[in-house]
Each structure stands twice: as C-alpha cells, then as structure tokens.
Protein backbone atom coordinates (compact mmCIF):
# COMPACT_ATOMS: atom_id res chain seq x y z
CA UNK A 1 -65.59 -47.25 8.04
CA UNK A 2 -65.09 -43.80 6.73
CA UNK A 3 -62.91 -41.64 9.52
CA UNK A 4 -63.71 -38.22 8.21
CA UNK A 5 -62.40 -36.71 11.90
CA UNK A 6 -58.50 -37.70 10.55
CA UNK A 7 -59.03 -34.93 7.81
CA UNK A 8 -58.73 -32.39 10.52
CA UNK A 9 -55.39 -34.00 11.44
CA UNK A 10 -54.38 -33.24 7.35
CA UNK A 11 -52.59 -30.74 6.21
CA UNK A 12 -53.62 -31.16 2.71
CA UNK A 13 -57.46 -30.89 4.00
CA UNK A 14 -56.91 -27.15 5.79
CA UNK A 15 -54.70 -25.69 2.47
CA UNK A 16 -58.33 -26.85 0.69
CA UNK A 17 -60.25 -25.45 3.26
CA UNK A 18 -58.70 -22.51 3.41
CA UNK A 19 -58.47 -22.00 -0.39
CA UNK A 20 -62.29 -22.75 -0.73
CA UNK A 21 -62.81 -19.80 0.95
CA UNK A 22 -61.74 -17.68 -1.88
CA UNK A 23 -63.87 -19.53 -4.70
CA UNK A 24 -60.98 -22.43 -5.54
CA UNK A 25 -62.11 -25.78 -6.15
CA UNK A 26 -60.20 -28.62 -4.26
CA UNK A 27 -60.82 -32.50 -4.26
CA UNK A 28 -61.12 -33.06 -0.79
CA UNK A 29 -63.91 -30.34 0.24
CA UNK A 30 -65.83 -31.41 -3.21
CA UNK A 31 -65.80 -35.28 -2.48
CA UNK A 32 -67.75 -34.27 0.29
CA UNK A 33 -70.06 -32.49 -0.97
CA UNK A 34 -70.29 -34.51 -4.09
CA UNK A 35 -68.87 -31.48 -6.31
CA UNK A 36 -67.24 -32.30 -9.27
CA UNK A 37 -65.08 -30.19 -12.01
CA UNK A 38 -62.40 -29.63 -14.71
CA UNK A 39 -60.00 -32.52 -14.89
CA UNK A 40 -56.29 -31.62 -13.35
CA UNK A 41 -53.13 -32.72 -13.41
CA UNK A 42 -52.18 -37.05 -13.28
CA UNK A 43 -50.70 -37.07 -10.05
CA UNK A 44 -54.19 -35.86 -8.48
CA UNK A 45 -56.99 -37.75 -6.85
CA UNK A 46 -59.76 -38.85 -9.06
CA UNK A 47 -63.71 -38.34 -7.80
CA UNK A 48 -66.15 -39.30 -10.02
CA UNK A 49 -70.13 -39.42 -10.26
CA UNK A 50 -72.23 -42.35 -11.82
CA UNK A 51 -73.23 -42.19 -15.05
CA UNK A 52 -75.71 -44.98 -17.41
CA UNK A 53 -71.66 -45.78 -19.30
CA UNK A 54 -69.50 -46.33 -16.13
CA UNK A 55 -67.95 -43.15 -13.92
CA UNK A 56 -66.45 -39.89 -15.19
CA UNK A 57 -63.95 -39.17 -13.56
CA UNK A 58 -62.19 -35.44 -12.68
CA UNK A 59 -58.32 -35.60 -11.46
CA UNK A 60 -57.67 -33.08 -9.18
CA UNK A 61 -53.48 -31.86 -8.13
CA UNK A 62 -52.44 -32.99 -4.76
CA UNK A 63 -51.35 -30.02 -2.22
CA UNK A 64 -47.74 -31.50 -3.07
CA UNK A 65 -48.28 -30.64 -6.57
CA UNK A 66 -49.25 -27.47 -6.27
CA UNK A 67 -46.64 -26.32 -4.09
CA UNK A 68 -43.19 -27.90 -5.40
CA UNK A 69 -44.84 -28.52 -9.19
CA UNK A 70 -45.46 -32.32 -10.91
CA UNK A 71 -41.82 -33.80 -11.88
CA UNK A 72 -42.07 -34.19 -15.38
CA UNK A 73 -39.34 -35.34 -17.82
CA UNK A 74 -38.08 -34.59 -21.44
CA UNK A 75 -35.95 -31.99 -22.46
CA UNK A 76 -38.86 -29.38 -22.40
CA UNK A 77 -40.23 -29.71 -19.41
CA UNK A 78 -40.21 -26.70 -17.32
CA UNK A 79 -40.87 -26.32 -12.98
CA UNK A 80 -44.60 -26.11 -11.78
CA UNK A 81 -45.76 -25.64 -8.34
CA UNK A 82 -45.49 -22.16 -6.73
CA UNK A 83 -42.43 -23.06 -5.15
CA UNK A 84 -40.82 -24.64 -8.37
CA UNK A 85 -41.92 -21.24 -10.34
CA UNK A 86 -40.11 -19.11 -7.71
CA UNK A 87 -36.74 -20.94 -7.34
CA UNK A 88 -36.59 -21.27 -11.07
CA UNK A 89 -37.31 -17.30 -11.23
CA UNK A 90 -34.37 -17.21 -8.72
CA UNK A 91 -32.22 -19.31 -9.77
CA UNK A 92 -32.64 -17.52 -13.13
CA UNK A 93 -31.62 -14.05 -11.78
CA UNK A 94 -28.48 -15.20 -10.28
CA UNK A 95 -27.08 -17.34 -13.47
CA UNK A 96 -27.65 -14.20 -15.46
CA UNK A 97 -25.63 -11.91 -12.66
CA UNK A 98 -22.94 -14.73 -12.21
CA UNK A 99 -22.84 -14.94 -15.97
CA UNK A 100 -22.05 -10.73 -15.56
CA UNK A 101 -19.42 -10.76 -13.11
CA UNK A 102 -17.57 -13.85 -14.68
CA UNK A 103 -17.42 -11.62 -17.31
CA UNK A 104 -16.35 -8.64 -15.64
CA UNK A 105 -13.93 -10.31 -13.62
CA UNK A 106 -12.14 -12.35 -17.15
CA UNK A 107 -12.13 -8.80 -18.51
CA UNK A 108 -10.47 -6.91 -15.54
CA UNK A 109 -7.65 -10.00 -15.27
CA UNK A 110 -7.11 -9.61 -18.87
CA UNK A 111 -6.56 -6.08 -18.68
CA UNK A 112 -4.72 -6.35 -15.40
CA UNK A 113 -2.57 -8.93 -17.25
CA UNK A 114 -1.82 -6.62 -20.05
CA UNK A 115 -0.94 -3.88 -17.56
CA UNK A 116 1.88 -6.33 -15.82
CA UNK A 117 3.47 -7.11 -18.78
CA UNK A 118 3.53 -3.68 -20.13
CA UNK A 119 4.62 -3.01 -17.22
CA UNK A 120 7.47 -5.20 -17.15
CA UNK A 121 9.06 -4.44 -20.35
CA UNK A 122 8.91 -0.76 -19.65
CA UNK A 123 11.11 -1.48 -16.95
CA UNK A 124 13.56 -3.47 -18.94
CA UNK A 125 13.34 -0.98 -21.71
CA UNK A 126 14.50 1.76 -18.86
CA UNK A 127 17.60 -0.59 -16.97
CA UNK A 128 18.77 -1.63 -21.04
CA UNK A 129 18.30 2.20 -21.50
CA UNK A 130 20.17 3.35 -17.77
CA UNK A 131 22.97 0.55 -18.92
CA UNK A 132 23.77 1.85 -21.87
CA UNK A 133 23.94 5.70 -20.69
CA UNK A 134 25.87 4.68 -17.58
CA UNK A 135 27.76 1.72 -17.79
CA UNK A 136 30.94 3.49 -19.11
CA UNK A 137 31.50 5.99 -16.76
CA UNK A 138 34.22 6.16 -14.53
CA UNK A 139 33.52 6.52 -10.77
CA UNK A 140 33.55 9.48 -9.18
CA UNK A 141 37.08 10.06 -6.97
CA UNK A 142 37.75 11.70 -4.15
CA UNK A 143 38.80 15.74 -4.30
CA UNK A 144 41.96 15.97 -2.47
CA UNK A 145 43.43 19.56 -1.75
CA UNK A 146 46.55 19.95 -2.04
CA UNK A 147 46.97 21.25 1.74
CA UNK A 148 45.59 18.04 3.22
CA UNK A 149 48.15 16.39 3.66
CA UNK A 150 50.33 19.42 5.37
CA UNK A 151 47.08 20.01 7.77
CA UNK A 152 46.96 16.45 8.74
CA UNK A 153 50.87 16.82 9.36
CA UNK A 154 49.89 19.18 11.74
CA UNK A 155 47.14 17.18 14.05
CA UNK A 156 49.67 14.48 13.76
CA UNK A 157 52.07 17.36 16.10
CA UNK A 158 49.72 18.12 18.30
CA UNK A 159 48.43 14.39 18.66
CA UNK A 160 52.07 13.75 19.96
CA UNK A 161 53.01 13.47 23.37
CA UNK A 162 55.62 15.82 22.55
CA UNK A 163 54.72 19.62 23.81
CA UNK A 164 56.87 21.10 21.64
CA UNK A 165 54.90 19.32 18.69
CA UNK A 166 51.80 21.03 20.16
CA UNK A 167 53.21 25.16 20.02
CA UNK A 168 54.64 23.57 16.11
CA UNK A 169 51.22 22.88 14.92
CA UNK A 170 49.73 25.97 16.12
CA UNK A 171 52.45 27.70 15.03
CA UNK A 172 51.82 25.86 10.99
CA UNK A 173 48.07 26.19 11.52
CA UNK A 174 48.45 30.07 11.59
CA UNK A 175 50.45 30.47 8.93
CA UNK A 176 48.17 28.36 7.29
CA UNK A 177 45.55 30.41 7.94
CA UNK A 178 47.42 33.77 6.99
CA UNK A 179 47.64 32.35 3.18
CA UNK A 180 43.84 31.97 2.96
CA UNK A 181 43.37 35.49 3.52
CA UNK A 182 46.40 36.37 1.15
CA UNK A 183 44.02 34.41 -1.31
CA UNK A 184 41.15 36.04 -0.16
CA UNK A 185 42.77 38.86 -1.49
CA UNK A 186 43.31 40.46 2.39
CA UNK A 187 47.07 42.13 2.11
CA UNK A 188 49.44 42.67 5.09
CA UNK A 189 52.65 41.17 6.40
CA UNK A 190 51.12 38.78 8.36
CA UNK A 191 48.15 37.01 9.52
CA UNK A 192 47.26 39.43 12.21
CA UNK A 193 47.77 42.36 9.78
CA UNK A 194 45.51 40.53 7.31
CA UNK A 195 43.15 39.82 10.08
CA UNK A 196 42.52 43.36 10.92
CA UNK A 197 41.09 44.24 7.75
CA UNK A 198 38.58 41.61 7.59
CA UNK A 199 35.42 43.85 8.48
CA UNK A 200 33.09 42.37 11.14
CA UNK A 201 30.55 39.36 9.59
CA UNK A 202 32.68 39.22 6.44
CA UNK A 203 32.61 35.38 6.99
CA UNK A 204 30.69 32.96 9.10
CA UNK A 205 33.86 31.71 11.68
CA UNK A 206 35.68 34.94 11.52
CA UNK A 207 35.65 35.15 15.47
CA UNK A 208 36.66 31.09 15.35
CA UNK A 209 39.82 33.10 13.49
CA UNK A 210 39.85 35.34 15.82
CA UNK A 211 40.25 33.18 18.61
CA UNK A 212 42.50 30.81 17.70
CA UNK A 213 45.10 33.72 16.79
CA UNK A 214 44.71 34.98 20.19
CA UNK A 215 45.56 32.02 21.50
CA UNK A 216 48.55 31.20 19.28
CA UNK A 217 49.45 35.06 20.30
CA UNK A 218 49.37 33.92 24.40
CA UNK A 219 51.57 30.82 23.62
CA UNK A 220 54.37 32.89 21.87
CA UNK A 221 54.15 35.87 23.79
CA UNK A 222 57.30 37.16 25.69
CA UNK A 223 56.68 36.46 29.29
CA UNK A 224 53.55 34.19 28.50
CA UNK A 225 52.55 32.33 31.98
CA UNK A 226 49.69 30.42 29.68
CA UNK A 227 50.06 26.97 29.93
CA UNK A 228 49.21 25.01 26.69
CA UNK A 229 47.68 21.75 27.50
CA UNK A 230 47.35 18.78 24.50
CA UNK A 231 43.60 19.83 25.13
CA UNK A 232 43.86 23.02 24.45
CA UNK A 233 46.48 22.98 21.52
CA UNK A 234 43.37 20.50 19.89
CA UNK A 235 40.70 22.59 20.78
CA UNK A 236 42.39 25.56 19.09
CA UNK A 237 43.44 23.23 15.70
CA UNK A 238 40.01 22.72 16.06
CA UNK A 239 39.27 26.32 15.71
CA UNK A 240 41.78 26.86 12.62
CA UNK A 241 40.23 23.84 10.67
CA UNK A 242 36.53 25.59 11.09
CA UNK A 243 37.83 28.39 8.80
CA UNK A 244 39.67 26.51 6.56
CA UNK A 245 36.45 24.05 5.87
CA UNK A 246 34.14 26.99 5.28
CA UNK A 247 36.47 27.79 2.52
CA UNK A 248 37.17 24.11 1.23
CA UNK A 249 41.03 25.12 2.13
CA UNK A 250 41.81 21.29 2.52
C-alpha cells in the first residue's frame, strides 16, 4: 500500500515542493509524475524508468545533502551543502583574522618586552651613574651661629622660676639686639639711639623691635609700677627672636 498522504507530514517533500516552483528538479515531486533527469550525488534516491536492457536509473541528493553537504573523505575533499559552504566561508574569515591579531599581539609583546628591558638598564645605568657622582660626599651639617648658644642662655633665664632671671634675659636680649643694628651699620650709643634712625618699613619686624624695647624700657624704668610676669618676659623674648631670625642672627 502506497501512503502518499505521509509526504505531507515530510519535510523533505515541502523543500521539493517548494523548490519546484522555481524550475528545480527534485526526486520526490518527479517519482510522481514519472519525471526523470541528470544523475546526482550517491547518497540520493534512485528512480528509474523501464527500458528493453533492465532500468536506468537517475540518483537524486537527499534534502540532507543539500543542506549540510555529502561527507566525503580524503585529504581533498572540500564541504558541500549550503550550510557546509557557508560555515567553511566563515570559519575561513575568522582563521585568517585570528591568524592577524596573533600576529599583532606576538609583535606588540615583543616590542613591549624590548621596551622593559631597555627600560630597566636605563635605570641601572642612572643609580651606577647617581652612585658614583654622590656616594662620596659628606652630609650636609647643621649651620650653627655663633650667638645660639648665648640666645638660648637667655630663654633658659626667663624659663626659670627665678624673676630676676626674667628682667636678665630681657636685659641680654636687648643688647643683643643693639649689636645687629651696629652690624647693620645703624651708629649710636645704644640700642634706642640706633633704633631711632632706622626709618619706618626699613625691615619687616621693625615695630616687633620696637615693642619689645618699650617693654624692656617699662621694666627698668625709675618708678616702673609694670609688673613683669614669666608670660610676659616670654612673650617679649619672643618679640626679640622675630628680629634676630629675619636676619639669621642665631
């Protein structure tokens, strides 16, 4: 019994139905209408019409074939099929553009690789070269002026618990300060005489001067009722050691 309803259950049957329509030949639309033609590829289906020797028969390629190509061996074989053609085309383009970057890429670490070691024996060359310049000099020591140590005689008074310690280090602080203006090249016969010629702005902590002679002034003074606290005896060392920095005086 010949069930020709299941070919409409087929996919095989519709791709040849629908390829018909455009002129192809297929084997199962021209078994049925008793069509034959060229011979096709093995792994088709053979339909054949009587003849007086026997049958001649026409192979025709499956739907299969067509689509993923006839597996064929040997070295020279090459992919059929639609399908085969395409991924083969594919697979084609990115081998060649994997083939490119690999090549990129083992040229840029190369380079990169030359770069680092270049690199690195610049830098030695530069620390043998920074050894050699530098390795035999002496450290750098500490200016000391002379006067330190007499100014820090002087905090050490005032730092006392001792009053008297306080007016003695005010008292050393101003004379102090009258010998940088005899260096200055300011002349009197003391520091107040030398102060009044210093014009106005002559020096950044001129009125810091100023002030702290004033104050010495109110201590010594005949009569004085100022009282000299440890604060204020600080506060006005404080004052002398402003000019004395500005002129790097100890």
């Amino acid at each position: 019994m010949n069930y020709v309803y299941l070919h409409f259950f087929n996919i095989q049957y519709w791709y040849c139905v629908i390829i018909s329509i455009f002129g192809a030949k297929c084997t199962y639309v021209d078994s049925y209408t008793g069509q034959t033609f060229g011979t096709g590829g093995a792994s088709g289906v053979n339909v054949g019409t009587s003849t007086g020797s026997g049958v001649v028969g026409t192979v025709h390629p499956s739907f299969w074939d067509w689509l993923f190509g006839v597996n064929s061996s040997g070295a020279s074989a090459a992919p059929t099929g639609f399908f085969g053609t395409l991924f083969a085309i594919i697979a084609g383009i990115f081998g060649f553009l994997w083939a490119l970057f690999s090549t990129i890429a083992y040229i840029a670490a190369f380079l990169l690789f030359l770069i680092i070691v270049i690199s690195l024996i610049g830098l030695l060359f530069i620390r043998i070269r920074d050894g050699e310049m530098y390795a035999n000099i002496a450290p750098a020591k500490d200016h000391i002026h002379p006067l330190r140590g007499r100014w820090q005689d002087l905090l050490a008074s005032v730092m006392s618990s001792n009053p008297s310690g306080w007016k003695d280090g005010i008292v050393g602080a101003d004379l102090m300060l009258g010998e940088l203006f005899s260096n200055l090249g300011y002349e009197g016969a003391n520091t107040a005489e030398r102060l009044r010629k210093i014009p106005d702005g002559a020096f950044a902590n001129l009125p810091s001067a100023w002030e702290a002679h004033r104050i010495k002034n109110f201590v010594f003074a005949p009569g004085s009722h100022f009282i000299l606290t440890q604060r204020e005896a600080f506060r006005t060392m404080k004052l002398y050691e402003q000019v004395f920095k500005e002129f790097d005086f100890i």
